[in-house]
N, C-alpha and C. Protein backbone atom coordinates (compact mmCIF):
# COMPACT_ATOMS: atom_id res chain seq x y z
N UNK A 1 0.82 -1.20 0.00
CA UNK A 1 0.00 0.00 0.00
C UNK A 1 0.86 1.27 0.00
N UNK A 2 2.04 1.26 0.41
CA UNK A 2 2.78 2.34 0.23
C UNK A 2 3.32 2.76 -0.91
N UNK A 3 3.32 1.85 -1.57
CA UNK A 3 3.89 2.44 -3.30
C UNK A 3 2.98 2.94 -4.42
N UNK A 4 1.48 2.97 -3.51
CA UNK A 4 1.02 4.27 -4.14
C UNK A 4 1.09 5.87 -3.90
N UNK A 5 2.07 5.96 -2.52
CA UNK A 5 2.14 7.44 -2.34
C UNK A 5 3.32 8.37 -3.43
N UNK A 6 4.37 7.17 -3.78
CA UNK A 6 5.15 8.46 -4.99
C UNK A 6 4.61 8.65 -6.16
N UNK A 7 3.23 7.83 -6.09
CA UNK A 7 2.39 8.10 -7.54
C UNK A 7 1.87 10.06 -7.15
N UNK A 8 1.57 10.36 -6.16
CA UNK A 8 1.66 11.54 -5.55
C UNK A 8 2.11 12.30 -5.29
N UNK A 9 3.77 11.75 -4.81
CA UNK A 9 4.70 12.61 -4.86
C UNK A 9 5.50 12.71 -6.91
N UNK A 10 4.33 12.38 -7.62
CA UNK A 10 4.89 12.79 -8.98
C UNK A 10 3.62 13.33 -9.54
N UNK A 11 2.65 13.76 -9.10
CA UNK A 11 1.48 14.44 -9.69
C UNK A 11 2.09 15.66 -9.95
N UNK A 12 2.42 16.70 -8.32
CA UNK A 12 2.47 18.24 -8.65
C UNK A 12 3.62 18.24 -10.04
N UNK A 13 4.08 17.45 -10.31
CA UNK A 13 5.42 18.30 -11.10
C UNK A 13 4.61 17.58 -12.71
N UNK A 14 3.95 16.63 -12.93
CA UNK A 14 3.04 16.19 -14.06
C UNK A 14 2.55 17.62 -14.45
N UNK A 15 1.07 17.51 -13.36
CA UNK A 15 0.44 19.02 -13.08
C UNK A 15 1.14 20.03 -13.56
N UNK A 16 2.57 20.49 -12.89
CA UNK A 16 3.23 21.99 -13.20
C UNK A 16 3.88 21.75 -14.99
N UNK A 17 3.85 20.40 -15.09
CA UNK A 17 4.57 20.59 -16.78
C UNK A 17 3.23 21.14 -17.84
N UNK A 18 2.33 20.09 -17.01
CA UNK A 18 1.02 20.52 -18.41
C UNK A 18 0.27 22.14 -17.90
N UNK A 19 0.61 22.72 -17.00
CA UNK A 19 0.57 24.08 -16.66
C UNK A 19 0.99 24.91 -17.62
N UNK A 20 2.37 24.54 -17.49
CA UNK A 20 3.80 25.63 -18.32
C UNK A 20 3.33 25.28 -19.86
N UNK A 21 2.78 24.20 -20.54
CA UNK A 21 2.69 23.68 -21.70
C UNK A 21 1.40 24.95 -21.66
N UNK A 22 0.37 25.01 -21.08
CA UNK A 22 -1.12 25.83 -21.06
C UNK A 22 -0.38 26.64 -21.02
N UNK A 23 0.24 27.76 -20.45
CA UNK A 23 0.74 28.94 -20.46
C UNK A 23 1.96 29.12 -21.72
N UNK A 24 2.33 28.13 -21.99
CA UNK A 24 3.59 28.58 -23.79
C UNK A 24 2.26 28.71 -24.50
N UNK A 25 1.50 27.83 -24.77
CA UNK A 25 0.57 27.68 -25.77
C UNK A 25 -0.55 28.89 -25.67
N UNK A 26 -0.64 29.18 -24.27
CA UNK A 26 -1.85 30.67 -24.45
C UNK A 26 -0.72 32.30 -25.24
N UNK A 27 0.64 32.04 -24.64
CA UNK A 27 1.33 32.59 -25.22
C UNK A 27 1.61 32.71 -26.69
N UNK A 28 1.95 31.79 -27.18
CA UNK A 28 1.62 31.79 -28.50
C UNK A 28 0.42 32.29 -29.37
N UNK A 29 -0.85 32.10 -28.77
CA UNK A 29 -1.69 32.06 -29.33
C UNK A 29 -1.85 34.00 -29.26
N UNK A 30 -1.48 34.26 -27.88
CA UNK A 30 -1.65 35.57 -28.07
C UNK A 30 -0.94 36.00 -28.83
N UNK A 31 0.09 35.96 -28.77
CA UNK A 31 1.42 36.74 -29.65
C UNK A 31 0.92 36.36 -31.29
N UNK A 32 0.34 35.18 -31.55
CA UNK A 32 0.13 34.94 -32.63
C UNK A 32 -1.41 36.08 -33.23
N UNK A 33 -2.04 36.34 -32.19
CA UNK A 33 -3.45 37.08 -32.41
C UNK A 33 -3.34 38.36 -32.46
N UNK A 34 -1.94 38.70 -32.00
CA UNK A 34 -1.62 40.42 -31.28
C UNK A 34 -0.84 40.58 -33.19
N UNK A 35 -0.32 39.47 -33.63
CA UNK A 35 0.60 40.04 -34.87
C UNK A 35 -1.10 40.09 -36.32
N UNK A 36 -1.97 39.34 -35.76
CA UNK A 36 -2.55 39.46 -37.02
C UNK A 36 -3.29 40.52 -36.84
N UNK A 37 -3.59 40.85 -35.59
CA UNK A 37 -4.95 42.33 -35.41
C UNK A 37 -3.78 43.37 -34.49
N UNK A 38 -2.39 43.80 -35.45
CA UNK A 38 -1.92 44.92 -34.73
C UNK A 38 -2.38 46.20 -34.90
N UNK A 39 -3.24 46.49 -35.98
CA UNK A 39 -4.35 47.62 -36.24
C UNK A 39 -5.27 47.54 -34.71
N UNK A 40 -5.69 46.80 -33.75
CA UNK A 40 -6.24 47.01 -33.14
C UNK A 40 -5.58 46.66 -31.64
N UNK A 41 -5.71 47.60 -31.23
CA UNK A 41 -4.96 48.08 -29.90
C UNK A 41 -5.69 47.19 -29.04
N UNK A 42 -7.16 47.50 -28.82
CA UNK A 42 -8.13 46.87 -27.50
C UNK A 42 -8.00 45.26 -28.03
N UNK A 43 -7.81 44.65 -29.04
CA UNK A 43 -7.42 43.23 -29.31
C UNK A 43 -6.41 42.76 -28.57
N UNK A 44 -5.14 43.40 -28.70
CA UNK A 44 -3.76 43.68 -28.07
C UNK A 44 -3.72 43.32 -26.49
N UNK A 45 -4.90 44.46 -26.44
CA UNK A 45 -4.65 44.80 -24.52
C UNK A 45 -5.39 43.19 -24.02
N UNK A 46 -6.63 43.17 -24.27
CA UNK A 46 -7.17 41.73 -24.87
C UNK A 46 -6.30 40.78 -23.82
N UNK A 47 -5.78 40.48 -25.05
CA UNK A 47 -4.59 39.11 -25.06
C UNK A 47 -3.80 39.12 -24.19
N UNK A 48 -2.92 40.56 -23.78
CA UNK A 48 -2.11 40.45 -22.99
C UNK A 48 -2.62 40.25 -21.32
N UNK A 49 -3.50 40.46 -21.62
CA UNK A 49 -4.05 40.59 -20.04
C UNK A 49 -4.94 39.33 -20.01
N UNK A 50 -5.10 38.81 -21.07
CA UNK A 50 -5.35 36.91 -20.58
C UNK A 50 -4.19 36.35 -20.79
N UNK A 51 -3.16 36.28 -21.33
CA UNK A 51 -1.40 35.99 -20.96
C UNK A 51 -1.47 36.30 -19.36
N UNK A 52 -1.96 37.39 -19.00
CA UNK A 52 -1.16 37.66 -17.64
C UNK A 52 -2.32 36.80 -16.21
N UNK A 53 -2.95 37.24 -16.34
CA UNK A 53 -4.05 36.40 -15.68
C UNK A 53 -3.89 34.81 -15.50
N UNK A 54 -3.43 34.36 -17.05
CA UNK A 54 -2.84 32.84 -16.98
C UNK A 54 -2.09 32.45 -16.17
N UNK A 55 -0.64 33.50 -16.58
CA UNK A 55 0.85 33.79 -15.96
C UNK A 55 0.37 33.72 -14.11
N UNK A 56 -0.63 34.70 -13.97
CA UNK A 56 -0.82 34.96 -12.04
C UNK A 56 -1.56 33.27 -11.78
N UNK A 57 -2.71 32.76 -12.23
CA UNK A 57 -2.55 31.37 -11.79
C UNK A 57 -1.90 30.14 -11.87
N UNK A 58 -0.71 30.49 -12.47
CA UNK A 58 0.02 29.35 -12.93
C UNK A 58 0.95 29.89 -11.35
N UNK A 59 1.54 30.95 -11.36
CA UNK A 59 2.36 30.95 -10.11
C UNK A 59 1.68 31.61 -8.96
N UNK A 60 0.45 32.13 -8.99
CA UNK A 60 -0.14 32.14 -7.71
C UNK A 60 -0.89 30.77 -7.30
């Protein structure tokens, strides 16, 4: 019964990879959305501020 607890002690860092993978990939997507609508500023602000929001629950 004990050699299911390092199945646990290997979740958080599973968890924190497919985190960082959600946060490159929202990154991208913004940076990719910010280059096609750079005529529009409020698109811009947009994105960056769901980048950052991502960014605060990934390390808050």
């Amino acid at each position: 019964m004990s050699r299911t607890s390092p199945s646990f002690d290997e979740a958080p860092f599973d968890l924190t990879g497919v985190v960082n993978k959600i946060t490159f990939i929202t990154r991208l997507l913004a940076l990719s959305i910010e280059s096609f609508s750079t005529s529009t500023l409020e698109a811009t602000k947009l994105k960056s501020t769901l980048v950052w929001r991502t960014f605060n629950l990934v390390v808050g």
